[in-house]
C-alpha atoms as a PDB file:
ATOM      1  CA  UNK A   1      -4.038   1.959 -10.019  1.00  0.00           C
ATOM      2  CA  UNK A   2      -1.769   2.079  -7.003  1.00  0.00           C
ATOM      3  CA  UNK A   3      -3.909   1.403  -3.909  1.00  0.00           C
ATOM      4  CA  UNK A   4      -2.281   2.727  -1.048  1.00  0.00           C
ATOM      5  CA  UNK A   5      -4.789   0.988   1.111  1.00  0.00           C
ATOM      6  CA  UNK A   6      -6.702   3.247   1.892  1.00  0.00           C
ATOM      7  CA  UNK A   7      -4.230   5.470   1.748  1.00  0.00           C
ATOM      8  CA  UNK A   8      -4.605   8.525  -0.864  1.00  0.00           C
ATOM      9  CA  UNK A   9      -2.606   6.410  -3.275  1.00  0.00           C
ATOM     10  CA  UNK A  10      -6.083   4.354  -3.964  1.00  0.00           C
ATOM     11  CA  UNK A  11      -7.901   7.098  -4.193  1.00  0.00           C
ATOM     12  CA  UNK A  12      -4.945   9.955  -5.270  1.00  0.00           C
ATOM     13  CA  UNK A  13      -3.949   7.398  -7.875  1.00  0.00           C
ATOM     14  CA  UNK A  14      -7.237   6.920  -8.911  1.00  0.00           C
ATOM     15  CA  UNK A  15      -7.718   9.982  -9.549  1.00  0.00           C
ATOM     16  CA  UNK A  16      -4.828  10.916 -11.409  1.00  0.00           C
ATOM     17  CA  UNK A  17      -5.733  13.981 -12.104  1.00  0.00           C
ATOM     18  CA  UNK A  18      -8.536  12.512 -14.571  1.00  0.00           C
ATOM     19  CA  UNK A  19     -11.946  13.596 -13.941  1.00  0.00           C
ATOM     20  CA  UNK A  20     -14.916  11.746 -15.424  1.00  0.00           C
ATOM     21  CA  UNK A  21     -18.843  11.054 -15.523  1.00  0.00           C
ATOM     22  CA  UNK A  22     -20.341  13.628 -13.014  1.00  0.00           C
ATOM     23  CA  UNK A  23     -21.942  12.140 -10.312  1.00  0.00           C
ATOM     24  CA  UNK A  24     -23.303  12.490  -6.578  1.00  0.00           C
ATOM     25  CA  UNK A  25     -20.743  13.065  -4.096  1.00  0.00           C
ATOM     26  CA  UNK A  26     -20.140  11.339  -0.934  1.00  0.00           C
ATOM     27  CA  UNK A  27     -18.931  12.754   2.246  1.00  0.00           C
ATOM     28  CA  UNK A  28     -18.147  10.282   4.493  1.00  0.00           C
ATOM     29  CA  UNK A  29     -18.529  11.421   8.491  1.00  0.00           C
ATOM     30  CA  UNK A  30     -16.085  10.591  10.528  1.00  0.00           C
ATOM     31  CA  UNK A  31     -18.217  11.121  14.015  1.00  0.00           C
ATOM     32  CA  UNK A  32     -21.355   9.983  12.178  1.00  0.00           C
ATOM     33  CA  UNK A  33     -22.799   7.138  10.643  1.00  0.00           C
ATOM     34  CA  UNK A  34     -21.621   7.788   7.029  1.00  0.00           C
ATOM     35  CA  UNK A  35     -23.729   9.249   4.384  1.00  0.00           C
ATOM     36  CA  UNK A  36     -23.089   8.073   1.149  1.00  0.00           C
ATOM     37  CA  UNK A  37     -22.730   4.613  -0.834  1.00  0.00           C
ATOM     38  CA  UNK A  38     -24.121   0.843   0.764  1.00  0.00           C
ATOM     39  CA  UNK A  39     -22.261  -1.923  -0.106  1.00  0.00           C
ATOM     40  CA  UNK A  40     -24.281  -4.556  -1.435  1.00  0.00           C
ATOM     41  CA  UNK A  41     -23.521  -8.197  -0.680  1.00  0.00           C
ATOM     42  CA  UNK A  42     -25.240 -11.380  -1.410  1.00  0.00           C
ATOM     43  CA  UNK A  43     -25.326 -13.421   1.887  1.00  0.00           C
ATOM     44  CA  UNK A  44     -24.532 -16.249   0.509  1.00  0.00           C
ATOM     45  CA  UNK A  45     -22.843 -14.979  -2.421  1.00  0.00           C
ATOM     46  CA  UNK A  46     -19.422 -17.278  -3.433  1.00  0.00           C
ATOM     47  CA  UNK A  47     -16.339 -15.012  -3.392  1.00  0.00           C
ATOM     48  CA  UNK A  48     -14.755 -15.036  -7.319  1.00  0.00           C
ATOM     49  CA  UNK A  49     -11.845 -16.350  -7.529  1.00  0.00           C
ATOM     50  CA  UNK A  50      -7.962 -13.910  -7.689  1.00  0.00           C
ATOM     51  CA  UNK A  51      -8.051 -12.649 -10.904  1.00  0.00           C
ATOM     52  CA  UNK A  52      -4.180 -12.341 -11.072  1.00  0.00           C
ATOM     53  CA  UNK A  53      -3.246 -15.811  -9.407  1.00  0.00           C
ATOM     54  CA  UNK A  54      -3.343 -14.371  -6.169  1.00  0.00           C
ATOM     55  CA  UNK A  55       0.709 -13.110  -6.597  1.00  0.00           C
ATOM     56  CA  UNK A  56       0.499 -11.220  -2.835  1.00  0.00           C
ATOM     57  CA  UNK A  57      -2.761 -12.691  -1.207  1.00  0.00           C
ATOM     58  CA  UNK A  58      -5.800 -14.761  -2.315  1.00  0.00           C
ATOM     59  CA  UNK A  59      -8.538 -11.925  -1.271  1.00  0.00           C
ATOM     60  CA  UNK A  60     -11.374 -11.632  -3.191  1.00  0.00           C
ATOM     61  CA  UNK A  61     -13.491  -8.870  -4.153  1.00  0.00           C
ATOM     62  CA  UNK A  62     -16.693  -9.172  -1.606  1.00  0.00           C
ATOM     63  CA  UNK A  63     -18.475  -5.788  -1.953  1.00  0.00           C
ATOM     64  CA  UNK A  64     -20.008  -3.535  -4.531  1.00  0.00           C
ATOM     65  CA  UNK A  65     -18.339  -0.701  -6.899  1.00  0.00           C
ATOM     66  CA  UNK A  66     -18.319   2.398  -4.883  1.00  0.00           C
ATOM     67  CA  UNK A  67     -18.655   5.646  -6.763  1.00  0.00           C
ATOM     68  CA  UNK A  68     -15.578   7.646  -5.685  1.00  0.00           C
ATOM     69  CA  UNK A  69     -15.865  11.691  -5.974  1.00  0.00           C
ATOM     70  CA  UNK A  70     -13.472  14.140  -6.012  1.00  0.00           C
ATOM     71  CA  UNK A  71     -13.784  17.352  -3.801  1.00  0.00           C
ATOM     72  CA  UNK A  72     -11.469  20.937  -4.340  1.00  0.00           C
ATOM     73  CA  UNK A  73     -11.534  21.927  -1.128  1.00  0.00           C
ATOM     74  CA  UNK A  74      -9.726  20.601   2.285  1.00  0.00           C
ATOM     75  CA  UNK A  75     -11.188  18.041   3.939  1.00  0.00           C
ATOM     76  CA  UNK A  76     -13.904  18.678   6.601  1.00  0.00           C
ATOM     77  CA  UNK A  77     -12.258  18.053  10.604  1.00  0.00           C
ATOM     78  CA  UNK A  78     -12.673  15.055  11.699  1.00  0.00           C
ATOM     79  CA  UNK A  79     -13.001  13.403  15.041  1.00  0.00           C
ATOM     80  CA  UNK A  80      -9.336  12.149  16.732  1.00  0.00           C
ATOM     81  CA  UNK A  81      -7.616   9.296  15.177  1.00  0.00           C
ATOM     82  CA  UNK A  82      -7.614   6.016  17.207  1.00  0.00           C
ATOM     83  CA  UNK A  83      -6.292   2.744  17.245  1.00  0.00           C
ATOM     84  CA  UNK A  84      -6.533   0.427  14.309  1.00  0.00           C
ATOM     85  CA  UNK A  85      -9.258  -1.879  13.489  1.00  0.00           C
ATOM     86  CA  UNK A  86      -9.471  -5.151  14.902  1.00  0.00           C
ATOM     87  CA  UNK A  87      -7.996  -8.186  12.338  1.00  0.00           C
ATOM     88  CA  UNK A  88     -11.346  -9.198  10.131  1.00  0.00           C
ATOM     89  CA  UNK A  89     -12.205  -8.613   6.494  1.00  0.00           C
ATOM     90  CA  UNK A  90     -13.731  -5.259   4.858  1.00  0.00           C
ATOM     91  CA  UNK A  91     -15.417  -4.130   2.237  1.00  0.00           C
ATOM     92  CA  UNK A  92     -15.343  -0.169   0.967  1.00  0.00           C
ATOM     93  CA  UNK A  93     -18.012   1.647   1.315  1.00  0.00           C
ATOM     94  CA  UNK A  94     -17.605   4.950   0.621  1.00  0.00           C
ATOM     95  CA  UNK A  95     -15.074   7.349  -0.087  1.00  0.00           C
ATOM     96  CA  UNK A  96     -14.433  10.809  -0.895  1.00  0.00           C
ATOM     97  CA  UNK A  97     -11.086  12.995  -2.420  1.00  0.00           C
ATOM     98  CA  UNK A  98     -10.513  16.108  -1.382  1.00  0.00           C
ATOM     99  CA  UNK A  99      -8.343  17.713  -3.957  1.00  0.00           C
ATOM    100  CA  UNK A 100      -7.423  21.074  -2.247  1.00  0.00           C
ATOM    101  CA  UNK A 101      -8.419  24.529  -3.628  1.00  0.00           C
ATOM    102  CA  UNK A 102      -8.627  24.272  -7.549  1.00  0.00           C
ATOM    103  CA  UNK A 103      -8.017  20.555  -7.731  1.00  0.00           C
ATOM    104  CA  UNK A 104      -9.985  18.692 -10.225  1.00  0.00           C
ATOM    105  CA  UNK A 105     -14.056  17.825  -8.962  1.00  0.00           C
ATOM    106  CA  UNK A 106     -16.641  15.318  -9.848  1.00  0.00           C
ATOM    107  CA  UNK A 107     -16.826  11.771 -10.467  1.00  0.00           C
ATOM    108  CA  UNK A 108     -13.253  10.326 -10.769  1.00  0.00           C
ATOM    109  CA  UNK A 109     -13.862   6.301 -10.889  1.00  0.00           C
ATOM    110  CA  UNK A 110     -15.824   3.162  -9.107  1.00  0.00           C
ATOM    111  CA  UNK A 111     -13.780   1.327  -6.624  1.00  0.00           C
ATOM    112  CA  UNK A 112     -14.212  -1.948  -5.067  1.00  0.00           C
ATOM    113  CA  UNK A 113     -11.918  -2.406  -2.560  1.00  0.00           C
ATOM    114  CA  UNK A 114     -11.884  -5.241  -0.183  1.00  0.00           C
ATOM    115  CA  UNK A 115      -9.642  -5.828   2.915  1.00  0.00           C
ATOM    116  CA  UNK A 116      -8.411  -8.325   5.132  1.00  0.00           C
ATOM    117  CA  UNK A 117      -6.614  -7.357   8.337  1.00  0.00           C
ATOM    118  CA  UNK A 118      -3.949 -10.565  10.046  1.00  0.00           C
ATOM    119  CA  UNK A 119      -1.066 -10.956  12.141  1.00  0.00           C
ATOM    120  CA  UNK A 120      -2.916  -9.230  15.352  1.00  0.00           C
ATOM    121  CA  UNK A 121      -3.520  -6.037  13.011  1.00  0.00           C
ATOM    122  CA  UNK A 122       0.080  -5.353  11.209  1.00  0.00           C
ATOM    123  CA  UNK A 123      -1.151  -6.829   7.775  1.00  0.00           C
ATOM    124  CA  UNK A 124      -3.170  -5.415   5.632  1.00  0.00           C
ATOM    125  CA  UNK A 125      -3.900  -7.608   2.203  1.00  0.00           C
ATOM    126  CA  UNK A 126      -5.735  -5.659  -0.349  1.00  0.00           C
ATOM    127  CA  UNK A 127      -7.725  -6.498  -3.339  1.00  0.00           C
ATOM    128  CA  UNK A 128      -8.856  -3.718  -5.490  1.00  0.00           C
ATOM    129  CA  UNK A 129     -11.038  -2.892  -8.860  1.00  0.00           C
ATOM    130  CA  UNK A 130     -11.071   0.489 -10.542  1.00  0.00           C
ATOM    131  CA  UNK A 131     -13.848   0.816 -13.087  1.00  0.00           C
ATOM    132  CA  UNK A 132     -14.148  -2.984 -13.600  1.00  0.00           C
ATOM    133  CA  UNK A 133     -10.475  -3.776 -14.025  1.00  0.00           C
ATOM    134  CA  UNK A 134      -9.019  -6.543 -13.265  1.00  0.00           C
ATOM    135  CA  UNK A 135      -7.933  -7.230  -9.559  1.00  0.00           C
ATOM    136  CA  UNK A 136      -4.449  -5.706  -8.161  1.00  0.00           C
ATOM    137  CA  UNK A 137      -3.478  -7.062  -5.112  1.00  0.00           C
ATOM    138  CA  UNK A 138      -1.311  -5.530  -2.562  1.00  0.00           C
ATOM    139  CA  UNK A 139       0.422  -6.250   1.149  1.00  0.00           C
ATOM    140  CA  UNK A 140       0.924  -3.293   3.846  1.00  0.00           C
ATOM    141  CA  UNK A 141       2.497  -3.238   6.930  1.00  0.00           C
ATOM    142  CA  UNK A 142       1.094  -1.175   9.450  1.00  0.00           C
ATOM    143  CA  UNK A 143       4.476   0.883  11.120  1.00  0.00           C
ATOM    144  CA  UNK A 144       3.641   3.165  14.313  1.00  0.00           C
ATOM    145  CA  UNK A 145       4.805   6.671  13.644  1.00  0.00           C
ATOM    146  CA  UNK A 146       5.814   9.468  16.766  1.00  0.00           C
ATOM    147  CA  UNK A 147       2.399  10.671  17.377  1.00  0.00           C
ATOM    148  CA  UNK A 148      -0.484   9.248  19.369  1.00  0.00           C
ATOM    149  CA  UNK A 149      -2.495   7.547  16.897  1.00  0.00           C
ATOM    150  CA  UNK A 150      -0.714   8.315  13.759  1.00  0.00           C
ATOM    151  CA  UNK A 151       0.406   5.294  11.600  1.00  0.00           C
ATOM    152  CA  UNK A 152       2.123   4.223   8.318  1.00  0.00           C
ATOM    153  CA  UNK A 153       1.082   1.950   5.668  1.00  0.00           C
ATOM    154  CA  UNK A 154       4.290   0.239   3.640  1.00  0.00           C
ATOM    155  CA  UNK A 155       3.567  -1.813   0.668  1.00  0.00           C
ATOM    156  CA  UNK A 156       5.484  -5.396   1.022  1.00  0.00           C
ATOM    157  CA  UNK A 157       4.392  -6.793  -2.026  1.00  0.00           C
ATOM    158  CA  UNK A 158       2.574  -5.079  -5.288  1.00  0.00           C
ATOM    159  CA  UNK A 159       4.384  -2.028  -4.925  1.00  0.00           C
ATOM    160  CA  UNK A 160       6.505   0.305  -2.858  1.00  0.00           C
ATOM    161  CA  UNK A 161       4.505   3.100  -1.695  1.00  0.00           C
ATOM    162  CA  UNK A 162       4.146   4.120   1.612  1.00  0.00           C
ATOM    163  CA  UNK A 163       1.243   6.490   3.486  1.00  0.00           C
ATOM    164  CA  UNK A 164       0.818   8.388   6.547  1.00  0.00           C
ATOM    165  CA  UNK A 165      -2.622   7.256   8.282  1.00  0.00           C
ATOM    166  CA  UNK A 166      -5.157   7.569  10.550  1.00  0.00           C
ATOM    167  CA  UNK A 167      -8.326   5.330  11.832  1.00  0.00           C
ATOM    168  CA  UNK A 168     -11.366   7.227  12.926  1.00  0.00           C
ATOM    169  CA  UNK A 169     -13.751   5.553  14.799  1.00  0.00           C
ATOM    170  CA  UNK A 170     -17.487   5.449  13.517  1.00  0.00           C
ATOM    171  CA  UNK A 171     -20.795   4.626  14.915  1.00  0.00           C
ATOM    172  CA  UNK A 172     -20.763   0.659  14.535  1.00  0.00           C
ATOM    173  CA  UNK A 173     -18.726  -1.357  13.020  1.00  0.00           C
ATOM    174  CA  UNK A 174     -15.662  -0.628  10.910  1.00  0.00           C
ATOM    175  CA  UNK A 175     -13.340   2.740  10.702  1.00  0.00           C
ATOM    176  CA  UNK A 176     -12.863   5.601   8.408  1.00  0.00           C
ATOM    177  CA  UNK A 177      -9.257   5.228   6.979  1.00  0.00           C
ATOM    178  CA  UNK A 178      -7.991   9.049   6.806  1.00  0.00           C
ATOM    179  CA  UNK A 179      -4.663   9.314   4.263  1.00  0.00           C
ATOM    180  CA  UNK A 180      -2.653  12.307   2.822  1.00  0.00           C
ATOM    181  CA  UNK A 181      -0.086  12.800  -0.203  1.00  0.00           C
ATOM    182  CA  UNK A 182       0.514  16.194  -0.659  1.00  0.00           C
ATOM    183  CA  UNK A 183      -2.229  18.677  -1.094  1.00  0.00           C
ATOM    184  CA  UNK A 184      -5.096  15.263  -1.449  1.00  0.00           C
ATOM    185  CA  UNK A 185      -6.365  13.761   1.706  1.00  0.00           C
ATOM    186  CA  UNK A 186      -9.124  10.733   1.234  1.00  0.00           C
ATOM    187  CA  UNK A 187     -11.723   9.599   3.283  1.00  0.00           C
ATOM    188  CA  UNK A 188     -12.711   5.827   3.148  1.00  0.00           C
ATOM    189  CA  UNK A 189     -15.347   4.486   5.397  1.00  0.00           C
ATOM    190  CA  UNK A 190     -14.733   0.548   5.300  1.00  0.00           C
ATOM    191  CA  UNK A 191     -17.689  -1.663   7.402  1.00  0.00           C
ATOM    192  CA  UNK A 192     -16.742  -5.530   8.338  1.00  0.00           C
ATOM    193  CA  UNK A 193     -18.042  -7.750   5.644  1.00  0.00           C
ATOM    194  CA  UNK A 194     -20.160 -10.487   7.247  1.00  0.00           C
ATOM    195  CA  UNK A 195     -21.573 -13.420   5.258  1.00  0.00           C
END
């Protein structure tokens, strides 16, 4: 699966047009807390090791499998985009497609995406599990586009897609990561992962 951090190429990619399993759908909230999926992590839980050698970064998986649903309709407004999340490492935990009118619905896959933000906030390295996969990794750069708040993800290493972005800011900690290709826009609600 491409990942496009958090960008609809996880979650557009993911879905692929393939729709599977039926399931409950999430909605993540970008002015509320989010309503959907916890991630579920051991305390003092041992990160696996990279499954693929670690070719672009050495993050590991640290949350759960996140049921990811797939909408035909827009997405719901949202609150205005802000500035990007502080460096740190999260974990998904939630996330919701919206396919457009007649775009394929239901369950589409379970994600576990982790993230860890460097370089004062320009790199994002990615690890990410589709439906018990085994680990791609990815790098992004984060690139400032024209308008206020409005960024770019480019893949550096794992790929060479690129996304048009935007963070949302949430009650507490973490961010709702806002990305469109096309007619699909995905909402991901990622929380700091703390040990």
């Amino acid at each position: 699966m491409r990942f496009l951090l958090l960008s609809s190429a996880l979650f557009l990619s993911a879905c692929g047009g393939i729709v599977s399993d039926s399931g409950d759908a999430g909605d993540a909230s970008a002015t509320d807390a989010p309503v959907g999926y916890d991630v579920v992590v051991k305390p003092d839980a041992t990160p696996p090791p990279p499954q693929d050698g670690g070719a672009c970064n050495d993050v590991a998986l640290l949350g759960a499998d996140v049921p990811l649903q797939a909408i035909p309709q827009g997405p719901p407004p949202t609150a205005a985009g802000g500035p990007p999340p502080p460096p740190a490492t999260y974990a998904l935990e939630s996330g919701t497609l919206y396919t457009g009118q007649g775009g394929p619905s239901g369950a589409v896959a379970k994600v576990n995406i982790t993230i860890r933000i460097e370089n004062g906030g320009t790199t994002y390295q990615v690890a990410e599990s589709q439906d018990g996969k085994p680990v791609e990794r990815r790098t992004y750069e984060l690139g400032k586009m024209g308008a206020p708040n409005a960024y770019t993800l480019t893949a550096t290493c794992g790929g060479s897609d690129s996304s048009q972005v935007s963070f949302i800011p949430i009650n507490g900690p973490g961010f709702v990561l806002l990305a469109g290709s096309g007619n699909m826009t995905s909402i991901e609600v990622f929380r700091p992962f703390t040990k």
